[in-house]
N, C-alpha and C. Protein backbone atom coordinates (compact mmCIF):
# COMPACT_ATOMS: atom_id res chain seq x y z
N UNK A 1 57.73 70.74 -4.04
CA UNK A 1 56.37 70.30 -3.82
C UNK A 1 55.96 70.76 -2.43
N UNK A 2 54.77 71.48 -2.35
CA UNK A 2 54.30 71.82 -1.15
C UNK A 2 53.91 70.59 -0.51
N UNK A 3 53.96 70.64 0.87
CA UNK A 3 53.76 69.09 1.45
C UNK A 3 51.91 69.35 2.11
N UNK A 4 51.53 68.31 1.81
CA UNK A 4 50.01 68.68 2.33
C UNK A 4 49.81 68.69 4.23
N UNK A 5 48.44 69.20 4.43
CA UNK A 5 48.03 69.28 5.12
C UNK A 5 49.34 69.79 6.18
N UNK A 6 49.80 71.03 5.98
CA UNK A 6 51.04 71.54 7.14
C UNK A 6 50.18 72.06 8.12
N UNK A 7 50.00 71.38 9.47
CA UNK A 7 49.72 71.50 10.44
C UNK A 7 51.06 71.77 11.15
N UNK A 8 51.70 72.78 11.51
CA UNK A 8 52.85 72.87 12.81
C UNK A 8 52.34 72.49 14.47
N UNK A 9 51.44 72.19 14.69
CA UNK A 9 51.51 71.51 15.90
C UNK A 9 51.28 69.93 15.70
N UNK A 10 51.32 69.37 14.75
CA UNK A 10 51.61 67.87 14.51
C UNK A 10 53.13 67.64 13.92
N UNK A 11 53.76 68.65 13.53
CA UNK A 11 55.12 68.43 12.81
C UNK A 11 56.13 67.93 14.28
N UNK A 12 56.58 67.19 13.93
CA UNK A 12 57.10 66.41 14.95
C UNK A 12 59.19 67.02 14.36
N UNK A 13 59.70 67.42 15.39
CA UNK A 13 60.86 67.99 15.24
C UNK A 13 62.46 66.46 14.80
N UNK A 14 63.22 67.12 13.57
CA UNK A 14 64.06 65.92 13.48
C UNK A 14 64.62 65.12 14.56
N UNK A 15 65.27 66.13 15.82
CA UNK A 15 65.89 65.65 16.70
C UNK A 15 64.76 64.35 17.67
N UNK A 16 63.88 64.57 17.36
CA UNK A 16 63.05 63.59 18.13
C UNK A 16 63.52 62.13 18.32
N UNK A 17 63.09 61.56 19.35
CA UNK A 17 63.64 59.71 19.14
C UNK A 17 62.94 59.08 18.09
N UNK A 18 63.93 58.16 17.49
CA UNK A 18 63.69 57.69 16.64
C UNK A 18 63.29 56.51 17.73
N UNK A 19 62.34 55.93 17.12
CA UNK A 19 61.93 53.95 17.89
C UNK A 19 62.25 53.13 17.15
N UNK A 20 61.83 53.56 16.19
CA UNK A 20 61.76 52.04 15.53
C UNK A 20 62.27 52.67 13.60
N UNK A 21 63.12 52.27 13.37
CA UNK A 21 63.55 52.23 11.82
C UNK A 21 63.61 51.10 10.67
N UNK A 22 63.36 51.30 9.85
CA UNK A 22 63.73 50.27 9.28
C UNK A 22 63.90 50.92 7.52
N UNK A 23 64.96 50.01 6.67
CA UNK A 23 65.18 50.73 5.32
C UNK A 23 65.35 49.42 4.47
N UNK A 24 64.95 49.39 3.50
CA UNK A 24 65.67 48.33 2.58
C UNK A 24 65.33 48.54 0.75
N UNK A 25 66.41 48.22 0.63
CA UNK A 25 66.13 48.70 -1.57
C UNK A 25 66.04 47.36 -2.01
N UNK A 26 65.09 47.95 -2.96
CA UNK A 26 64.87 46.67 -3.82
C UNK A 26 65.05 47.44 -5.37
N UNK A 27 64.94 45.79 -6.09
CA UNK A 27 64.89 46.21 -7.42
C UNK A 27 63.69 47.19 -8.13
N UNK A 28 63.83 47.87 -9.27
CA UNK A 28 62.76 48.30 -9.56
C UNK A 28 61.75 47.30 -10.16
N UNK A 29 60.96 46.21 -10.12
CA UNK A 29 59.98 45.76 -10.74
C UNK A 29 59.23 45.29 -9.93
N UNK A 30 57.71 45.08 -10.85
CA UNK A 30 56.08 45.61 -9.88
C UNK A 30 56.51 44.09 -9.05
N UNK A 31 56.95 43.18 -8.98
CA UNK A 31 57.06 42.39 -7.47
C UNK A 31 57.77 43.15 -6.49
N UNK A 32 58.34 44.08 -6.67
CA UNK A 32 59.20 44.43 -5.68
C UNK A 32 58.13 45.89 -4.35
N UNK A 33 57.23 46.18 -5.17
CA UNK A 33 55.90 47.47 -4.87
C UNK A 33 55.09 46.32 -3.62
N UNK A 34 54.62 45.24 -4.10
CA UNK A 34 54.06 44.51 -3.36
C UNK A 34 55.11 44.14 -2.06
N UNK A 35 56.27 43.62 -1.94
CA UNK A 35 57.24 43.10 -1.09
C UNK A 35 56.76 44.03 -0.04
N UNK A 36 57.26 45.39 -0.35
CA UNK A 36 57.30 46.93 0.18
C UNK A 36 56.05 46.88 1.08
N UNK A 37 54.91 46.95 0.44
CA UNK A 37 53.63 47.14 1.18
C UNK A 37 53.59 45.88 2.28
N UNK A 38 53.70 44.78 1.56
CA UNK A 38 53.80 43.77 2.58
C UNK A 38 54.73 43.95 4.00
N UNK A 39 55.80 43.91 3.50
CA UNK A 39 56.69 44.75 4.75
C UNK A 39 56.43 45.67 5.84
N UNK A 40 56.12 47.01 5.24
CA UNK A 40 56.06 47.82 5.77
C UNK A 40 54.92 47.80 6.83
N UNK A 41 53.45 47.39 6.46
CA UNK A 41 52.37 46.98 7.38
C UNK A 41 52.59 45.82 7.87
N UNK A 42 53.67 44.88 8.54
CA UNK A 42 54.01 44.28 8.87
C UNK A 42 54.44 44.91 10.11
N UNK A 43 55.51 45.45 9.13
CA UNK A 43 56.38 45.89 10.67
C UNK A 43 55.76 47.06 11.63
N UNK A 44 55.03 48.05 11.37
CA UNK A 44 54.13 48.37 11.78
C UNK A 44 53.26 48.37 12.70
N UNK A 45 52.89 47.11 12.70
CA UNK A 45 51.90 46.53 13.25
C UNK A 45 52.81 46.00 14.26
N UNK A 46 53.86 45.40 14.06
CA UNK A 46 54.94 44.67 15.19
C UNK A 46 55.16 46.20 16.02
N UNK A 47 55.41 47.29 15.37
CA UNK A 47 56.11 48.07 16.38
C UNK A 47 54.72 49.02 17.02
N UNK A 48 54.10 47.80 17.09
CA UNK A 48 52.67 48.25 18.34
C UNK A 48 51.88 49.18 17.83
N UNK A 49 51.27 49.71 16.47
CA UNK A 49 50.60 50.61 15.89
C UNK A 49 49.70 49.68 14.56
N UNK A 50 48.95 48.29 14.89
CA UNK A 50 48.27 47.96 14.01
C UNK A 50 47.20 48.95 13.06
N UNK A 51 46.74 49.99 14.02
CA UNK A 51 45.36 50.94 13.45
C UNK A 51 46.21 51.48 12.11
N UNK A 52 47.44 51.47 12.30
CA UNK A 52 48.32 52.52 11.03
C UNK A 52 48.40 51.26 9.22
N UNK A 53 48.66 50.25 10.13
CA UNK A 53 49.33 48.91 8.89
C UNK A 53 48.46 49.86 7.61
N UNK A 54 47.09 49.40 7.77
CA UNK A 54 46.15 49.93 6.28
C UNK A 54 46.75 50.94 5.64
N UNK A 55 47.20 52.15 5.90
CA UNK A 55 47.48 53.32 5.80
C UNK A 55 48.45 53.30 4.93
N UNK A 56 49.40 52.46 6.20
CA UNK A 56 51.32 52.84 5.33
C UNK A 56 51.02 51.53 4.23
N UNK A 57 50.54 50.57 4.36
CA UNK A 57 50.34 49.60 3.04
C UNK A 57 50.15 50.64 1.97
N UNK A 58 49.03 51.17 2.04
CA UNK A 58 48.78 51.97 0.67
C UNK A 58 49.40 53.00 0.32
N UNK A 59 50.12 54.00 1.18
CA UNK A 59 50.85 54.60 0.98
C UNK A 59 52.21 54.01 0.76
N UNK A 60 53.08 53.37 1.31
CA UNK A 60 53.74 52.71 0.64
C UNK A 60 53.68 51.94 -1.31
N UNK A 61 52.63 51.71 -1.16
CA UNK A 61 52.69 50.94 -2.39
C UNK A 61 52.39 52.11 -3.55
N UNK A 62 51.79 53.04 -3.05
CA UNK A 62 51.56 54.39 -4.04
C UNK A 62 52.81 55.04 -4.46
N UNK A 63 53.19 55.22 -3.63
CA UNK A 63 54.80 55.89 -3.78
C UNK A 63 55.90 55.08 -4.46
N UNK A 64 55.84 53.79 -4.11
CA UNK A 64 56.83 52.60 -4.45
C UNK A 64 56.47 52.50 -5.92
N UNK A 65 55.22 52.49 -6.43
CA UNK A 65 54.89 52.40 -7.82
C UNK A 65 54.92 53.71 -8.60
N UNK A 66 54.97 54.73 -8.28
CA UNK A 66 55.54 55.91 -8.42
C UNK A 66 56.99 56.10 -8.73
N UNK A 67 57.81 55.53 -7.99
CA UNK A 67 59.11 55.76 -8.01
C UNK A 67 59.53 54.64 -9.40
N UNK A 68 58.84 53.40 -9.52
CA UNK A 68 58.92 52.53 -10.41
C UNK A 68 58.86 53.02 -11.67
N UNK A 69 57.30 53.84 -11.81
CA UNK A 69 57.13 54.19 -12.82
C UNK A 69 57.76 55.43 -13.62
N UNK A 70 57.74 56.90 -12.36
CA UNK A 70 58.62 57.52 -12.89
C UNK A 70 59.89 58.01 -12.24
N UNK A 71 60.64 57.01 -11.63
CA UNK A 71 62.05 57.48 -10.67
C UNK A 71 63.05 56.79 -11.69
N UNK A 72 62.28 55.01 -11.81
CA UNK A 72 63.89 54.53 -11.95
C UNK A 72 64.19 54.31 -12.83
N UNK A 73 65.35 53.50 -13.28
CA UNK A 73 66.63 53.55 -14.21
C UNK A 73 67.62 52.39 -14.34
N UNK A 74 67.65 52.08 -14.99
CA UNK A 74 68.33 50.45 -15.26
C UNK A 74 68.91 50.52 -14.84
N UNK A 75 69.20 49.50 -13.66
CA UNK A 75 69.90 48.50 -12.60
C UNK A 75 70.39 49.78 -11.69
N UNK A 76 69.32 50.40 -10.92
CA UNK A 76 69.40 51.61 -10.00
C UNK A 76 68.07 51.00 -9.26
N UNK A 77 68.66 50.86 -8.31
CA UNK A 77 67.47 50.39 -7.15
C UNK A 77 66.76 51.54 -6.35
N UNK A 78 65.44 51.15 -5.91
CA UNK A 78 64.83 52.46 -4.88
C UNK A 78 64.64 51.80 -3.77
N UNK A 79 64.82 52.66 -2.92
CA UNK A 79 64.83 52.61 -1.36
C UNK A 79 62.92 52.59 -0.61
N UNK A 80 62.57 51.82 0.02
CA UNK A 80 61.94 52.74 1.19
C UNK A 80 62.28 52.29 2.89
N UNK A 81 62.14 53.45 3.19
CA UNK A 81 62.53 53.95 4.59
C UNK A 81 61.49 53.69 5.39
N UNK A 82 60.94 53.27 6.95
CA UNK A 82 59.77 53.66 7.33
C UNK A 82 60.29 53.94 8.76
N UNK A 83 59.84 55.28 9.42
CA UNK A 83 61.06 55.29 10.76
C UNK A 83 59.70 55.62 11.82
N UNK A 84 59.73 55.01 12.97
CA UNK A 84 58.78 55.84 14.16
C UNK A 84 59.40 56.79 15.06
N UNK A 85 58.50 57.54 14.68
CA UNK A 85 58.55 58.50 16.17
C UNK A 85 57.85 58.70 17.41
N UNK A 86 57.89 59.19 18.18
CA UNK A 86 56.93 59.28 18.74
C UNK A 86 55.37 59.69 18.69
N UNK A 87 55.17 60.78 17.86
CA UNK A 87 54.42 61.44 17.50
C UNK A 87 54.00 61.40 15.64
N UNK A 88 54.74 60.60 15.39
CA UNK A 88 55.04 60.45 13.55
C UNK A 88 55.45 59.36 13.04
N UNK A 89 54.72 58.52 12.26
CA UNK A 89 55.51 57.68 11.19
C UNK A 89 55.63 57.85 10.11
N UNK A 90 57.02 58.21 9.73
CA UNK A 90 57.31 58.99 8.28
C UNK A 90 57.96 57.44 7.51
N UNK A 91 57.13 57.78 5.75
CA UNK A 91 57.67 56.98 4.75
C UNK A 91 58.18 57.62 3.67
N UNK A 92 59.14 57.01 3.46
CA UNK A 92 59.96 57.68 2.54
C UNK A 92 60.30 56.77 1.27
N UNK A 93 60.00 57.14 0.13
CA UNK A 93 60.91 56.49 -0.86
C UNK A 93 62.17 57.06 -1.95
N UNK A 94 62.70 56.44 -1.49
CA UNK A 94 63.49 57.37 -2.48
C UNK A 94 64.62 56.56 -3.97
N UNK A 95 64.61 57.49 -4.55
CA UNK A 95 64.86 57.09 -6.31
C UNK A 95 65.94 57.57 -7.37
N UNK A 96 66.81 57.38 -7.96
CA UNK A 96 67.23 57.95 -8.64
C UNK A 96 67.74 58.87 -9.77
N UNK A 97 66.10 59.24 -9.83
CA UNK A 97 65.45 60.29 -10.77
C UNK A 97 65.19 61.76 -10.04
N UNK A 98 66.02 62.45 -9.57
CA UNK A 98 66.17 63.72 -9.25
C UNK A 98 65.08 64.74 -10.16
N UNK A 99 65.20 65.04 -11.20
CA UNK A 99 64.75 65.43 -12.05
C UNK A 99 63.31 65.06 -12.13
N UNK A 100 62.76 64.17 -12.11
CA UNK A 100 61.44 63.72 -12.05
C UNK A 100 60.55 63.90 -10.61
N UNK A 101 59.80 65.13 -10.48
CA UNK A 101 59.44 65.27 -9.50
C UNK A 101 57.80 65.47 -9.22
N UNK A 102 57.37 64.34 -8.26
CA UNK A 102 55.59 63.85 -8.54
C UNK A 102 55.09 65.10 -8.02
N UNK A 103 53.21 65.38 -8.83
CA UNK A 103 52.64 66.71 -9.01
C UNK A 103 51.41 65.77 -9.30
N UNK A 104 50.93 66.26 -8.51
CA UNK A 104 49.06 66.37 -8.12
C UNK A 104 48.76 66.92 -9.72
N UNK A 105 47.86 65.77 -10.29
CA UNK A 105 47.03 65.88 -11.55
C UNK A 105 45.69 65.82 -11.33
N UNK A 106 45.02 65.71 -12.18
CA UNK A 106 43.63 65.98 -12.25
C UNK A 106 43.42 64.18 -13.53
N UNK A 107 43.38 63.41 -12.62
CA UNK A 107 42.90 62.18 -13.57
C UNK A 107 41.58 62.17 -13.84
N UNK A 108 41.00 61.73 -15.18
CA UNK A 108 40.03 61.54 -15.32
C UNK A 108 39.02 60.44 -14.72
N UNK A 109 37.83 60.51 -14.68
CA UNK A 109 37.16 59.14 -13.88
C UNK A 109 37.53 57.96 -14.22
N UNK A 110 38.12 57.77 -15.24
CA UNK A 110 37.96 56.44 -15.87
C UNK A 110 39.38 55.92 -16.56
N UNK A 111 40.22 56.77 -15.45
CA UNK A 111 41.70 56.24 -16.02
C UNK A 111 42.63 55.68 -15.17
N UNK A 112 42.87 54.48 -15.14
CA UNK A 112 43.65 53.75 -13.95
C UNK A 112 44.99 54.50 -13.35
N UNK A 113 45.48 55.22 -14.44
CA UNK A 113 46.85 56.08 -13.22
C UNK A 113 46.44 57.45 -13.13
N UNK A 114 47.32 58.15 -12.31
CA UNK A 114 47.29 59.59 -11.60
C UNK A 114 46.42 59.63 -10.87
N UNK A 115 46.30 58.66 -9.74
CA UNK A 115 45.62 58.45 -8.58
C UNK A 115 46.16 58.61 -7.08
N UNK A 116 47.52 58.25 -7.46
CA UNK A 116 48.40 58.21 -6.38
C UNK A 116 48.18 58.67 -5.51
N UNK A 117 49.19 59.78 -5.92
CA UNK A 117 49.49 61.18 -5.01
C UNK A 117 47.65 61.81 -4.37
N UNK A 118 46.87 61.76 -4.99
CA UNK A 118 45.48 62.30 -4.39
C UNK A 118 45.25 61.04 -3.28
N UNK A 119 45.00 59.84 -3.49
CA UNK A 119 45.39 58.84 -2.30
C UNK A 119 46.35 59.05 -1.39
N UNK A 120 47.32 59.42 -1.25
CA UNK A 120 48.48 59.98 -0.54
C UNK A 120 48.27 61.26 0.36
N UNK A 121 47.64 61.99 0.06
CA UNK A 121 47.01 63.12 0.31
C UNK A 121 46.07 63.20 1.05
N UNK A 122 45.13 61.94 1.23
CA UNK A 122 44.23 61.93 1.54
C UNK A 122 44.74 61.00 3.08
N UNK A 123 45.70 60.34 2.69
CA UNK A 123 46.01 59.01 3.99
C UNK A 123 47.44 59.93 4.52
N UNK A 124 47.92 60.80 3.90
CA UNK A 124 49.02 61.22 5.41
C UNK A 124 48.67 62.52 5.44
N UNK A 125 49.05 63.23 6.82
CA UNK A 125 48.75 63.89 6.99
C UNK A 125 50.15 65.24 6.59
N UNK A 126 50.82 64.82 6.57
CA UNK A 126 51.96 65.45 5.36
C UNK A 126 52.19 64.95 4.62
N UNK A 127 52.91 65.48 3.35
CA UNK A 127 53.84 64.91 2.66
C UNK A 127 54.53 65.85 1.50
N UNK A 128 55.82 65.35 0.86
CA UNK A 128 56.41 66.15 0.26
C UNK A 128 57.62 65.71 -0.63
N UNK A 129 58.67 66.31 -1.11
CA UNK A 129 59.68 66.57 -1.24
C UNK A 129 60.89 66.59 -1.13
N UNK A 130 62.25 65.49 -0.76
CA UNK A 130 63.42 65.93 -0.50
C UNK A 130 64.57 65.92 -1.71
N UNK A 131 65.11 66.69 -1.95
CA UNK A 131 66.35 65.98 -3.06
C UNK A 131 67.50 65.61 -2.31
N UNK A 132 68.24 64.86 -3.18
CA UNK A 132 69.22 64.04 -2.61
C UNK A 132 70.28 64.08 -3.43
N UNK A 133 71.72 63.90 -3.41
CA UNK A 133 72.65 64.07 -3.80
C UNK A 133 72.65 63.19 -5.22
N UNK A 134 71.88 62.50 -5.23
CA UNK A 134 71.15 61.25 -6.56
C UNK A 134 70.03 61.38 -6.13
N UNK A 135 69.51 61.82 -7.16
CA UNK A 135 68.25 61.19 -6.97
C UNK A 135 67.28 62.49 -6.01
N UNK A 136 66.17 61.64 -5.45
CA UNK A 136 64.75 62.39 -4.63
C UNK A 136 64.23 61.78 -3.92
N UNK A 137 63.82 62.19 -2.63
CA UNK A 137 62.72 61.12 -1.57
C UNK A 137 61.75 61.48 -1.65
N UNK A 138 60.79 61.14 -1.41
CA UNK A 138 59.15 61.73 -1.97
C UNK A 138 59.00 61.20 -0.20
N UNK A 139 58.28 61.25 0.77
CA UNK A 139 57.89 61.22 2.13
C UNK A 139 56.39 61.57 2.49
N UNK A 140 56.00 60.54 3.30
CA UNK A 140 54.50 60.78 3.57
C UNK A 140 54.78 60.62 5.37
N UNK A 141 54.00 61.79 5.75
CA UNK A 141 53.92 61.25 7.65
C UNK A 141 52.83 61.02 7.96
N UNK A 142 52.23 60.10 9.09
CA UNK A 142 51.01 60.01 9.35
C UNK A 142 51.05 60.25 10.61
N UNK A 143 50.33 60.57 11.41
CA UNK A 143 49.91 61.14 12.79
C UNK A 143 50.12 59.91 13.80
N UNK A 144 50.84 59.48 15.02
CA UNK A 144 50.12 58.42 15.94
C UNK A 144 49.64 59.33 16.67
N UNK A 145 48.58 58.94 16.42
CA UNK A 145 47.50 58.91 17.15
C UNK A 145 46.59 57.78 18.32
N UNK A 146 47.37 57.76 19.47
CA UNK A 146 47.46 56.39 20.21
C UNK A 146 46.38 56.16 20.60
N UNK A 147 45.77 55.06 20.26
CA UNK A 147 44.30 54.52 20.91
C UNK A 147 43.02 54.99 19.15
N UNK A 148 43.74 55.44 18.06
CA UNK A 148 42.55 55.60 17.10
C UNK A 148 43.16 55.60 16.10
N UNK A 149 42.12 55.01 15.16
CA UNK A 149 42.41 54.30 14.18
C UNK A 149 42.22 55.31 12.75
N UNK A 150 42.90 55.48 11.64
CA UNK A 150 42.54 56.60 10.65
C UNK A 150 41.54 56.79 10.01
């Protein structure tokens, strides 16, 4: 999957400091999508970047219901990741469906799924692709941008 919006002077390099991490798996079911969002714009907001919470909420919960719907696999839990950088807060979810890999559709007006990923697209300013030895991480980064809000 091509990752959107590749800007190389916002790509923030791996070796960078990490600040602030955080990871935790849950089960696959739709209480567990909400936990996630709740979480994640939580902590967020604690690690001094409230303007972002809105953002990674929805991106989080896009991806998390994504991975629900087409990652997982009886009694195989999915992960999400949310790590700061200095220059980047990357989210990651990741799933045990290797093989199943999310693709920008064309939903119709009037159909509640294949919305996601175009929401996703629209709120980070990358995103993409990793495989994993099980499984796939799907990853969204968003810009800090200190002092403005998205």
């Amino acid at each position: 999957m091509t990752p959107a919006h590749q800007d190389a002077s916002a790509f923030e390099p791996e070796f960078s400091p990490v600040l602030q991490e955080d990871r935790l798996n849950y089960t696959p079911t739709a209480g567990s999508v909400s936990l996630a969002r709740r979480r994640a714009s939580r902590l967020v907001t604690q690690w001094g970047h409230p303007e972002l919470a809105w953002s990674t909420a929805l991106v989080v919960s896009e991806l998390a219901t994504n991975a629900l719907l087409h990652g997982s696999l009886r009694d195989r839990l999915f992960q999400v990741r949310t790590t700061l950088r200095p220059k980047t807060l990357r989210i990651e979810v990741s799933d045990p469906r290797g093989e199943r890999l999310p693709s920008l559709r064309i939903a119709e007006d009037d159909e509640c799924f294949g919305w996601g990923l175009h929401i996703v697209t629209q709120l980070a300013d990358r995103w993409g692709t990793q495989p994993r030895s099980v499984g796939k991480t799907v990853y969204a980064e968003l810009d800090v941008r200190t002092g403005t809000a998205r």
